[in-house]
Structures are given as structure tokens and as C-alpha cells.
N, C-alpha and C. Protein backbone atom coordinates (compact mmCIF):
# COMPACT_ATOMS: atom_id res chain seq x y z
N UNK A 1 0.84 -1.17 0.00
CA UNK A 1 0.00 0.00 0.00
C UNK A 1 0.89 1.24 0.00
N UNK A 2 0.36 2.55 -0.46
CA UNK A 2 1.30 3.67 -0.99
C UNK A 2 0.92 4.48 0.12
N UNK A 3 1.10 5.25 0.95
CA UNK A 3 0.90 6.04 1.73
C UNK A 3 1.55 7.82 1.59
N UNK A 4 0.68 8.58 1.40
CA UNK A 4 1.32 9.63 0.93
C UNK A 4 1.60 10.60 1.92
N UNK A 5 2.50 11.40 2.16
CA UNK A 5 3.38 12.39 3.03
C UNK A 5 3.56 13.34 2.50
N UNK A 6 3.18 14.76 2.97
CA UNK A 6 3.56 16.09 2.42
C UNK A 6 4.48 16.50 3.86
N UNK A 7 5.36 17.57 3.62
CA UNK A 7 6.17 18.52 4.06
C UNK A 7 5.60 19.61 5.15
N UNK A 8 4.48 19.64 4.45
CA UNK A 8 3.44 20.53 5.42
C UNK A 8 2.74 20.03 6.47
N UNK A 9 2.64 18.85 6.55
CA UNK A 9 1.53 18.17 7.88
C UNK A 9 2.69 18.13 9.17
N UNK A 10 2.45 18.59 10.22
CA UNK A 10 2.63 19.27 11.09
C UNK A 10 1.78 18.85 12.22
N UNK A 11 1.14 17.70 12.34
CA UNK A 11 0.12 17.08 13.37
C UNK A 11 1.37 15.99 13.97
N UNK A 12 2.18 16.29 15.08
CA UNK A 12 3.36 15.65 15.79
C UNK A 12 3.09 14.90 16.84
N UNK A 13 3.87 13.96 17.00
CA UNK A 13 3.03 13.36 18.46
C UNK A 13 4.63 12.90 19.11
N UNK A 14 5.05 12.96 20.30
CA UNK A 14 6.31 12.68 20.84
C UNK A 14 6.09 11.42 21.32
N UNK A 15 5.23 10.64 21.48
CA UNK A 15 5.08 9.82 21.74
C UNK A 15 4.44 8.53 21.06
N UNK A 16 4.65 8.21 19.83
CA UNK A 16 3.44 7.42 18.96
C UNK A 16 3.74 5.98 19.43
N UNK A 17 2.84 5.42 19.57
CA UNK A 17 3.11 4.11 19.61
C UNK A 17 2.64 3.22 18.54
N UNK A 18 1.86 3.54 17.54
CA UNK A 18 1.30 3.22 15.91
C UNK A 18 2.52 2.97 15.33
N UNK A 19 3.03 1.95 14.76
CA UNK A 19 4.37 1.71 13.99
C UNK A 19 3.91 2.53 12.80
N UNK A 20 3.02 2.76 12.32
CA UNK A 20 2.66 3.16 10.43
C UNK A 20 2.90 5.00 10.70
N UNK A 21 1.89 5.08 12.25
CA UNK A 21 2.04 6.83 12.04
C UNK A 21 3.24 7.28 12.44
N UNK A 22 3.88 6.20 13.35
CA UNK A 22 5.29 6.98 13.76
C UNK A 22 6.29 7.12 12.35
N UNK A 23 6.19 6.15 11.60
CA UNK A 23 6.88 6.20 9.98
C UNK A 23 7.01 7.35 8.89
N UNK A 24 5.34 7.87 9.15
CA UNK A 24 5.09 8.42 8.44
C UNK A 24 5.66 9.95 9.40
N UNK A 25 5.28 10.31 9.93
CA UNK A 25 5.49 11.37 11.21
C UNK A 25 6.92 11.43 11.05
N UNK A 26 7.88 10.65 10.69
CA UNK A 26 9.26 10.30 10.79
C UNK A 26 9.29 11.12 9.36
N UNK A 27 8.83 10.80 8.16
CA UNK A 27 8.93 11.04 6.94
C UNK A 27 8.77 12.59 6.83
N UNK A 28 7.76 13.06 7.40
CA UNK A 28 7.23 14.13 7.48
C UNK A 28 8.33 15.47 7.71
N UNK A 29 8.80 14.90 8.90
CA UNK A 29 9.33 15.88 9.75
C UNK A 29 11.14 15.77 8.95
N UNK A 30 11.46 14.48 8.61
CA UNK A 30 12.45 14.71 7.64
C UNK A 30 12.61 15.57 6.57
N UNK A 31 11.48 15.16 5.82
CA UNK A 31 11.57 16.42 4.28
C UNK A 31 10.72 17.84 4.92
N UNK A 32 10.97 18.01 6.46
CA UNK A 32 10.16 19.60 6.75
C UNK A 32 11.45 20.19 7.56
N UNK A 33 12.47 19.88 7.92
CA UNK A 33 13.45 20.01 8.53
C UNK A 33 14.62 20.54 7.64
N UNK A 34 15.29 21.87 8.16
CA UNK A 34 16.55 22.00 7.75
C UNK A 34 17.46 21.71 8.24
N UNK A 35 18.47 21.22 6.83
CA UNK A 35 19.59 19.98 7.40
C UNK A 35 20.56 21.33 8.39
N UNK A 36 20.78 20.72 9.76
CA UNK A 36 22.12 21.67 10.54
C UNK A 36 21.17 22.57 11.57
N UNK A 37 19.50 22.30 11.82
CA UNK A 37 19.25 23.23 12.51
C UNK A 37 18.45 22.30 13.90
N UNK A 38 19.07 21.08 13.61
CA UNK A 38 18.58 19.98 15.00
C UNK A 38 20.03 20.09 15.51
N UNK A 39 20.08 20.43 16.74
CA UNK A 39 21.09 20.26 17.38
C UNK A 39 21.49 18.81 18.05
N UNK A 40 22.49 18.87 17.72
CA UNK A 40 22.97 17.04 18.13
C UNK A 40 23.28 16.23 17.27
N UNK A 41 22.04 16.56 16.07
CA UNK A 41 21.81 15.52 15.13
C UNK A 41 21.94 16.74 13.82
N UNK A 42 23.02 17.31 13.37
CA UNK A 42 23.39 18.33 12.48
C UNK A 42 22.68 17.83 11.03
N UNK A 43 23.33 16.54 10.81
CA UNK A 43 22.44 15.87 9.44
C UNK A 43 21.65 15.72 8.77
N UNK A 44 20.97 15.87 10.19
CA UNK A 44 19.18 15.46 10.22
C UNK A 44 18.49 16.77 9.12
N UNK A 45 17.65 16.21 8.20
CA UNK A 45 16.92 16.93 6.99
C UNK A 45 17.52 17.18 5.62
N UNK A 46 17.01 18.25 4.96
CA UNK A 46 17.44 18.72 3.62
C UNK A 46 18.32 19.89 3.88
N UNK A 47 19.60 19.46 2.92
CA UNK A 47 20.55 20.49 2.26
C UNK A 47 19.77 21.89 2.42
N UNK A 48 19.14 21.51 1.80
CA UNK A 48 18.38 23.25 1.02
C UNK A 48 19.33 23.72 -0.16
N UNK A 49 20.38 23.19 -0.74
CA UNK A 49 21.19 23.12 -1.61
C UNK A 49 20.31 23.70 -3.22
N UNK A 50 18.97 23.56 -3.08
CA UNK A 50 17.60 24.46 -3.90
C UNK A 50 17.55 25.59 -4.20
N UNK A 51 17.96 26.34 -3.05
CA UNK A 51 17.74 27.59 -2.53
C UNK A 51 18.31 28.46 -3.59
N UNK A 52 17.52 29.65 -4.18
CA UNK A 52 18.19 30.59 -5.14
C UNK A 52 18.38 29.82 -6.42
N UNK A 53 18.01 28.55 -7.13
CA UNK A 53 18.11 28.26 -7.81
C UNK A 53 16.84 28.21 -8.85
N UNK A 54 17.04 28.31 -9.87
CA UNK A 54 15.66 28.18 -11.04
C UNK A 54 14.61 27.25 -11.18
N UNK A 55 13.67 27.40 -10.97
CA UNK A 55 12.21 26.56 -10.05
C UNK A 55 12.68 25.01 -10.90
N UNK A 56 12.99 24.75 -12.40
CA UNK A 56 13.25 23.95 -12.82
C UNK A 56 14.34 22.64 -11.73
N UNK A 57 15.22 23.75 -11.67
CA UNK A 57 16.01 22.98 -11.40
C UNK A 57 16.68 22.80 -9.64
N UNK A 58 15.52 23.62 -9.16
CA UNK A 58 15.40 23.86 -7.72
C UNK A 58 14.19 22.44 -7.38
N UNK A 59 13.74 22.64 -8.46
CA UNK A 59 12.54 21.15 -8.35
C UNK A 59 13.22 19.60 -7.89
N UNK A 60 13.97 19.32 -9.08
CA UNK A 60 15.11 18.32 -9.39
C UNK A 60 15.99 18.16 -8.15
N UNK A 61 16.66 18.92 -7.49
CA UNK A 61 17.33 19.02 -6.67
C UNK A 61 16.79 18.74 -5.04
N UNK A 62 15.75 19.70 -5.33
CA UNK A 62 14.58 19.49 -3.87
C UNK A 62 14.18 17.80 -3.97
N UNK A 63 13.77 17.13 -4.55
CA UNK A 63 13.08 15.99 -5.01
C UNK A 63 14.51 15.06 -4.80
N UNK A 64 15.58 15.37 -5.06
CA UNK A 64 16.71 14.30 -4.67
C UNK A 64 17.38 14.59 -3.50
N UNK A 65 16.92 15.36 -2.94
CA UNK A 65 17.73 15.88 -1.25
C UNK A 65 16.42 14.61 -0.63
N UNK A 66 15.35 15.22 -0.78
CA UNK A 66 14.22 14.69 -0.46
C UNK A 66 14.56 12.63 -0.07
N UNK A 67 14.47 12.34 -0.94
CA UNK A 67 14.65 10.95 -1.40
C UNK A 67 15.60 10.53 -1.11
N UNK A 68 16.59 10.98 -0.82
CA UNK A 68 18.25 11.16 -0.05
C UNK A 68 17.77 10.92 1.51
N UNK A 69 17.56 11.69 2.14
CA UNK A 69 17.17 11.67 3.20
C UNK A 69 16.28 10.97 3.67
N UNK A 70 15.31 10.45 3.10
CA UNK A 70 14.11 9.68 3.61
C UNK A 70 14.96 8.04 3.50
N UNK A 71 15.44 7.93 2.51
CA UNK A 71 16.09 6.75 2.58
C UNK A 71 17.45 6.79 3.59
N UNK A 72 17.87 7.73 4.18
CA UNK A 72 18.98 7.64 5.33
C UNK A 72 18.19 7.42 6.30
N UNK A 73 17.07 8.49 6.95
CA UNK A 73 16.92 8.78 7.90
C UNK A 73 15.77 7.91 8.47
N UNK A 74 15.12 7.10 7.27
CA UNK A 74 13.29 5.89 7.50
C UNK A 74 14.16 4.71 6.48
N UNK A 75 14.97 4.00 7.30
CA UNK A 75 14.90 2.75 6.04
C UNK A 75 13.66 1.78 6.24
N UNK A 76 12.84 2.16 7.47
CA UNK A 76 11.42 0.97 7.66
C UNK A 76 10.53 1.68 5.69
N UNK A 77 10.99 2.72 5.13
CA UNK A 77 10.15 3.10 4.02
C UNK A 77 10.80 3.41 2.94
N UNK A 78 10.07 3.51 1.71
CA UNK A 78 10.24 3.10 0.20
C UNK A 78 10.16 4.18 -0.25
N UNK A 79 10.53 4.96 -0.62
CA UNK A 79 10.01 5.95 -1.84
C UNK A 79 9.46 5.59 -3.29
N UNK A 80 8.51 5.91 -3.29
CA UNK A 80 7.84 5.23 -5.03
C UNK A 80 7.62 6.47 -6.05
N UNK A 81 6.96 7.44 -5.23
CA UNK A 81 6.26 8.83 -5.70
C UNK A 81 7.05 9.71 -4.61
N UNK A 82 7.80 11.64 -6.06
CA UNK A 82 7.67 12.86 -5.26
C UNK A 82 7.57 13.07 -6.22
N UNK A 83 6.87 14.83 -6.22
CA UNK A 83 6.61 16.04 -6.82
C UNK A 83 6.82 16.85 -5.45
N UNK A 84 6.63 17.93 -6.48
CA UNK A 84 6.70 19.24 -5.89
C UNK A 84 5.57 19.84 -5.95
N UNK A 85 4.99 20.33 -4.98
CA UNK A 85 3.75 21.73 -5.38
C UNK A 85 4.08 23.11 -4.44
N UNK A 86 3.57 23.85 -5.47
CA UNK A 86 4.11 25.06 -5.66
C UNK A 86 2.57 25.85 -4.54
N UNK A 87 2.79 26.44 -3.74
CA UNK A 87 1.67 27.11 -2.87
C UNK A 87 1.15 28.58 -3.49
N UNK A 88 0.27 28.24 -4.07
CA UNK A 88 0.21 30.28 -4.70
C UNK A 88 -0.06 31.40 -3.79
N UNK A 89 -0.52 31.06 -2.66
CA UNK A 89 -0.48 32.32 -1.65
C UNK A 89 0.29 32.44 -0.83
N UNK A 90 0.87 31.38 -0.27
CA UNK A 90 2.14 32.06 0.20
C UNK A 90 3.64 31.94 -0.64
N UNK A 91 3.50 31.04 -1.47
CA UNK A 91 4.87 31.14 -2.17
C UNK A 91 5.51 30.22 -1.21
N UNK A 92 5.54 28.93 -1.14
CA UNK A 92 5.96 27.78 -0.62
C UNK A 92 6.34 26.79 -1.32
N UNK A 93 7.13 25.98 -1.60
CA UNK A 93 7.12 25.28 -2.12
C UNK A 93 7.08 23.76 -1.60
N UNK A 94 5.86 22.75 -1.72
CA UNK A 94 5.66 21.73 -0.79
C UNK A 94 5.66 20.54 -1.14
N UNK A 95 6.74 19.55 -0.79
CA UNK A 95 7.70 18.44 -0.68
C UNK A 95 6.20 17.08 -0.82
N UNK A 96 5.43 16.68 -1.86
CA UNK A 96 4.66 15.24 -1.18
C UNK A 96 5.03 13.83 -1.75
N UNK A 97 5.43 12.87 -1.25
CA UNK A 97 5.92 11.87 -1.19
C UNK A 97 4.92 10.66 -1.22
N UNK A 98 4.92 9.45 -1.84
CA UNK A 98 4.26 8.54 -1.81
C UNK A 98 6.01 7.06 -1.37
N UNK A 99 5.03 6.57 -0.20
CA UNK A 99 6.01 5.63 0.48
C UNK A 99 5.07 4.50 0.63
N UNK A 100 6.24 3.53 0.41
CA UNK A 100 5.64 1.52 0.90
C UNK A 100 6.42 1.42 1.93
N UNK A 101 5.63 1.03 2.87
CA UNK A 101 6.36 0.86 4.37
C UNK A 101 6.62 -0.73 4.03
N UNK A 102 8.10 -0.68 4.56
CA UNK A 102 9.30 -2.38 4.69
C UNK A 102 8.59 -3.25 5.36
């Protein structure tokens, strides 16, 4: 089964005991995280290596930091499906992922 994850969901729980939501919650907070701003764990998230670059190719780049990381940081999950969507009112750009949990 495909389970899909955006960048934006923000419903956290410090405590999950659900193996599927803690996965996903894991996924979440990976591709919503900038890499160097968890202390302890410097690694933890995306480059942002995107940044200032041409939506083309800020896409491409976002989408392989993305997929980079989810496969370091969740090996219990798969990456099958990312895109990018683009937020028109605030000018966001938002990370959603389709994963097969291991």
C-alpha cells in the first residue's frame, strides 16, 4: 500500500506508539526540517542546496535531497512517488511523497 506524506503536515506526536504513524510522522518531519538546525543531530533533513536556484532545477534538486534523506533517515520506508507543489499564496514550495512501508 502507498501512503502519501507532504512537508506541510505538522500534526506531531512525541510519543506514537502506531508503527505506520510513527513512519510516516518520521517522513514528514524529515523532508520539513533543515539539514544543521537539529542540534545534536546536524544531518538530520534537507541540504536546502535548492535555494536561489531556477524553479526547474530547484525542483530536481529538492526531489533528490528529499529521497536522499528519507532513505537515510526511514529505512522501515520506500520511496515510489515525489513532486513538488508550488503554494500560490504564500509562495511555498511543498515536498509530497508517496512511500511503501518495509
Amino acid at each position: 500500500m502507498i501512503y502519501s506524506v507532504s512537508s506541510d503536515d505538522h500534526d506531531f506526536s512525541l510519543c506514537e506508539n502506531n508503527k505506520l504513524k510513527s513512519i510516516l510522522q518520521n517522513i514528514s518531519l524529515i523532508i520539513s526540517t533543515r539539514k544543521g538546525s537539529v542540534p545534536m543531530y546536524r544531518g538530520f533533513g534537507l541540504p536546502m542546496m535548492f535555494l536561489d536556484k531556477p524553479s526547474n532545477i530547484a525542483d530536481t534538486i529538492l526531489l533528490s535531497e528529499a529521497i536522499d534523506a528519507v532513505s537515510t533517515y526511514e529505512p522501515r520506508a520506500e520511496v515510489v512517488d515525489a513532486h513538488v507543489v508550488r503554494s500560490s499564496t504564500e509562495g511555498r514550495l511543498i515536498i509530497k511523497i508517496g512511500v511503501e512501508i518495509l
